[in-house]
C-alpha atoms as a PDB file:
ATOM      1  CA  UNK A   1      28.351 -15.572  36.645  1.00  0.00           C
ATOM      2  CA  UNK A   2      26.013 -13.764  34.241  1.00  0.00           C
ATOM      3  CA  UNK A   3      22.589 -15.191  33.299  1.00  0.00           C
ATOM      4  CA  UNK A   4      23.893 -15.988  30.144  1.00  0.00           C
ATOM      5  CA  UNK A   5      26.120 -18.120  30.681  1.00  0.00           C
ATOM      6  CA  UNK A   6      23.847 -20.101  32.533  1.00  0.00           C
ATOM      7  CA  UNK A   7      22.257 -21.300  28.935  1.00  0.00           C
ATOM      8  CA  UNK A   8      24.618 -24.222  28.582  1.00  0.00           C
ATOM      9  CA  UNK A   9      21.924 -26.315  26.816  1.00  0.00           C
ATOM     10  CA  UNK A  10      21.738 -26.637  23.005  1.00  0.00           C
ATOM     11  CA  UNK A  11      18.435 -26.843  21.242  1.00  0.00           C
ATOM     12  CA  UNK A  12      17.027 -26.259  17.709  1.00  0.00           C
ATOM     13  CA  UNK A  13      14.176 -25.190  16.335  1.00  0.00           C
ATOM     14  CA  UNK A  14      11.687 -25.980  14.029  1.00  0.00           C
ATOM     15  CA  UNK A  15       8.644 -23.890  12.386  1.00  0.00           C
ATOM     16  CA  UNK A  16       5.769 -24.741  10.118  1.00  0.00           C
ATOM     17  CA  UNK A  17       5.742 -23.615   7.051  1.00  0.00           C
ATOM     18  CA  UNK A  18       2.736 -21.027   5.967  1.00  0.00           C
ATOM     19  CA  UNK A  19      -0.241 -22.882   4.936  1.00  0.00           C
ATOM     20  CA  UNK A  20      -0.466 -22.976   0.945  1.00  0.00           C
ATOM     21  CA  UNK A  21      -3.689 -24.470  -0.806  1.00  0.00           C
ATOM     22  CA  UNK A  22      -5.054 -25.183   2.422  1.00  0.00           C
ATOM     23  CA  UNK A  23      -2.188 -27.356   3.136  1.00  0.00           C
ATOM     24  CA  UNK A  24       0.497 -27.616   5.751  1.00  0.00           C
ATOM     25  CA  UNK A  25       3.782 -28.796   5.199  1.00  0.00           C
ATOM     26  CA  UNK A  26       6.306 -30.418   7.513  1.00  0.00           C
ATOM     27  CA  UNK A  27       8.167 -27.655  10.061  1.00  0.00           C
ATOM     28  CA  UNK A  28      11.579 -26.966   8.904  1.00  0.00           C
ATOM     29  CA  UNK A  29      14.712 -26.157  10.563  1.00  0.00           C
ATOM     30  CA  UNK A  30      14.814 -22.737  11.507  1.00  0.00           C
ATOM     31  CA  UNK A  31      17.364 -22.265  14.443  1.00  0.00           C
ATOM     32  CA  UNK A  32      20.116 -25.153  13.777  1.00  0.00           C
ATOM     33  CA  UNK A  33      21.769 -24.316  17.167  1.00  0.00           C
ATOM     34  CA  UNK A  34      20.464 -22.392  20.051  1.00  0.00           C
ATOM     35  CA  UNK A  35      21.925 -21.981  23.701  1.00  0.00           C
ATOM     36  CA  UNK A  36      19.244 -22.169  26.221  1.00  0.00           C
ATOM     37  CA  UNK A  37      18.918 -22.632  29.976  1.00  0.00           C
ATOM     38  CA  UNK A  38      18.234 -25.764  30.980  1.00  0.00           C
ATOM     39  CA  UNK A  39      14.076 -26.662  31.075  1.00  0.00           C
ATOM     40  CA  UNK A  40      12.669 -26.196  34.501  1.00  0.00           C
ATOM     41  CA  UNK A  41       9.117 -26.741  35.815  1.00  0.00           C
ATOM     42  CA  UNK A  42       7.362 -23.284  35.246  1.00  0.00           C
ATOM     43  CA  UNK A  43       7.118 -20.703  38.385  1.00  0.00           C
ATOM     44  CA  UNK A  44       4.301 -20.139  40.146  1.00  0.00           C
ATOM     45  CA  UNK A  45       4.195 -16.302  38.786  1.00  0.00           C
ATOM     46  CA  UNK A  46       4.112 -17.971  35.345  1.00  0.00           C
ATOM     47  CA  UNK A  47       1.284 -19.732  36.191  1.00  0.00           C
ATOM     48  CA  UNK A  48      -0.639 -16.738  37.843  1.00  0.00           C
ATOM     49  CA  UNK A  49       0.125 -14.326  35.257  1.00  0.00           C
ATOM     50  CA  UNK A  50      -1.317 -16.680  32.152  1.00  0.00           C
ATOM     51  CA  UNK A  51      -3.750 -18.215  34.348  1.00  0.00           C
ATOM     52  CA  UNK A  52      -2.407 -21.665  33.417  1.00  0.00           C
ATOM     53  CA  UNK A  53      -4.748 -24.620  33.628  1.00  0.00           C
ATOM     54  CA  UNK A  54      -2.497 -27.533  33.715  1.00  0.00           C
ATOM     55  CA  UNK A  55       0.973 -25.943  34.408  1.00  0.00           C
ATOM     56  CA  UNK A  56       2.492 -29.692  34.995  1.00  0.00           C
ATOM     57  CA  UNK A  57       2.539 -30.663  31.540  1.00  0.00           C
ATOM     58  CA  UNK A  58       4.606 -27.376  30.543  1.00  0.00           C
ATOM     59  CA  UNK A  59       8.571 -25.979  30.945  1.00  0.00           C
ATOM     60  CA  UNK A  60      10.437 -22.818  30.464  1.00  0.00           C
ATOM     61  CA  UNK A  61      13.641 -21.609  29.547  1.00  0.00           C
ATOM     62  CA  UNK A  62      15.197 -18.700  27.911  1.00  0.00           C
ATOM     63  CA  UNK A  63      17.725 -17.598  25.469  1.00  0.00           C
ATOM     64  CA  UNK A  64      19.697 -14.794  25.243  1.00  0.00           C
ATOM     65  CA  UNK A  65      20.398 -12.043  23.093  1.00  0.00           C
ATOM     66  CA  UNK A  66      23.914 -12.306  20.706  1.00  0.00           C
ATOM     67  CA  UNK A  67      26.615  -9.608  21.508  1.00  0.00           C
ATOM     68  CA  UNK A  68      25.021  -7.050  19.404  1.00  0.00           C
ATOM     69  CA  UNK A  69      21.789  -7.802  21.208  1.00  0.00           C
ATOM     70  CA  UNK A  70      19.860  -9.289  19.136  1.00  0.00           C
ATOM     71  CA  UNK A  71      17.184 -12.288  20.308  1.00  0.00           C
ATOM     72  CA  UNK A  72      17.120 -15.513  18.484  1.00  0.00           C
ATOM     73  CA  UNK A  73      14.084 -15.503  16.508  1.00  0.00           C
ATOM     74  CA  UNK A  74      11.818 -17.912  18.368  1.00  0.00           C
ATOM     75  CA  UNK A  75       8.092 -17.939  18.135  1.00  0.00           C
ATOM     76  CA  UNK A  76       4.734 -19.245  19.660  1.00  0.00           C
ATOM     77  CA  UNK A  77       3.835 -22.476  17.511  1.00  0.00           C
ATOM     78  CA  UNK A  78       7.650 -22.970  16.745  1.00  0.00           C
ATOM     79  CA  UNK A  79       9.121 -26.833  17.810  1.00  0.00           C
ATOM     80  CA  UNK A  80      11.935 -26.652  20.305  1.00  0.00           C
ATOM     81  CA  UNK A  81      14.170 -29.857  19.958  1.00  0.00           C
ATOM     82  CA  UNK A  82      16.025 -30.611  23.096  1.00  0.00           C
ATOM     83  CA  UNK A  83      18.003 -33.600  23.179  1.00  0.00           C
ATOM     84  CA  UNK A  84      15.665 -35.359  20.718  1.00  0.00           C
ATOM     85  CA  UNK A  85      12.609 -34.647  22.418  1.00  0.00           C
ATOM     86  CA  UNK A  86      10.260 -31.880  21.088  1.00  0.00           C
ATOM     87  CA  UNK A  87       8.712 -29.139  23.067  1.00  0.00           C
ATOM     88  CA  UNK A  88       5.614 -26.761  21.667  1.00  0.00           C
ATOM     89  CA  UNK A  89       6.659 -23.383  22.152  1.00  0.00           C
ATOM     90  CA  UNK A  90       3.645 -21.904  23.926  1.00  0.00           C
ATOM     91  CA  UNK A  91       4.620 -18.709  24.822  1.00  0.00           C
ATOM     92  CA  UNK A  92       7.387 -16.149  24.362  1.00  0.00           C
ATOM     93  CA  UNK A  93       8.334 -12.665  25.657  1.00  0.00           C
ATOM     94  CA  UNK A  94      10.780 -10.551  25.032  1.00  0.00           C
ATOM     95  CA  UNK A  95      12.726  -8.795  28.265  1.00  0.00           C
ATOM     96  CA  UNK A  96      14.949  -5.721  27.215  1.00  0.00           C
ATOM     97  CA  UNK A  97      18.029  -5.088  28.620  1.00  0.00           C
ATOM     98  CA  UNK A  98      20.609  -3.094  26.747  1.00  0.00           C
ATOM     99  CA  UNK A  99      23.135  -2.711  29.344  1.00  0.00           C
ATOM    100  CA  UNK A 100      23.046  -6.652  29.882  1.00  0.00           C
ATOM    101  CA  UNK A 101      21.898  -7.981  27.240  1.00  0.00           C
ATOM    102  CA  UNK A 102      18.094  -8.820  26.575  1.00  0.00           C
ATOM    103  CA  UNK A 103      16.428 -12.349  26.842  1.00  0.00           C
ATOM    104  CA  UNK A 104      13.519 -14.434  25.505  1.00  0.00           C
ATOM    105  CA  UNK A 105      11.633 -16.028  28.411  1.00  0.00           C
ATOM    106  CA  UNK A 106       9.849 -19.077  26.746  1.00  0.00           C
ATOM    107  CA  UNK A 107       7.263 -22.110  27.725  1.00  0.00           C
ATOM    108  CA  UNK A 108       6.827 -25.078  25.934  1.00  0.00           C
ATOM    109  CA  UNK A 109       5.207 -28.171  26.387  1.00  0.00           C
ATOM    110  CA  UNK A 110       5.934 -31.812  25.370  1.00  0.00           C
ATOM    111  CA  UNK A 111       4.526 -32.157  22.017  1.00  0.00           C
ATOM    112  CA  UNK A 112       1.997 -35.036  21.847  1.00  0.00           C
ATOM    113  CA  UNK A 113       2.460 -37.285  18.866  1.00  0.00           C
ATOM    114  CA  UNK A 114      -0.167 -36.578  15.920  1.00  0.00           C
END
């Protein structure tokens, strides 16, 4: 099985709009329907390499790249809705692989109600 088809979980995702007269609006729908792996607790090299505080509080995943490669536009500050719950995206990278396809690797944490 190919990492890819690991992402069996669908999500969506949401993104502030740009502030405007020193005003932000509500985020809007920007990815309707995106595969992703299933959240798991965040690795212990995660942790090490952003020198995480609190890693308990926070999940990753990733998504993959479409057949022509290309990543799913997903960005720090972006909402990731996962079975009605919503997840901060905290951090994304990009991992290049043309011969199998490249991936986002992403963290989020449960978004606190405001």
């Amino acid at each position: 099985m190919s990492a890819s088809e690991a992402a069996t979980l669908t999500a969506s995702t949401k993104r502030p709009p740009a502030v405007s007269g020193g005003r932000v609006g509500s985020p809007t729908t920007k990815l309707p329907a995106l595969f992703i792996v299933p959240l798991l607790p965040v690795g212990a090299d995660l942790v090490e390499e952003l020198q995480l505080q609190n890693p308990r509080e926070l999940k990753e995943t990733c998504a993959f790249a479409n057949v022509n490669n290309v990543l799913p536009d997903v960005a720090e500050g972006d909402i990731l809705t996962v079975a009605g719950v919503d997840y901060l995206v905290y951090y994304v990278k990009e991992y290049t692989r043309p011969s199998e396809g490249s991936f986002l690797h992403i963290l989020v944490s449960l978004r606190k109600a405001t």
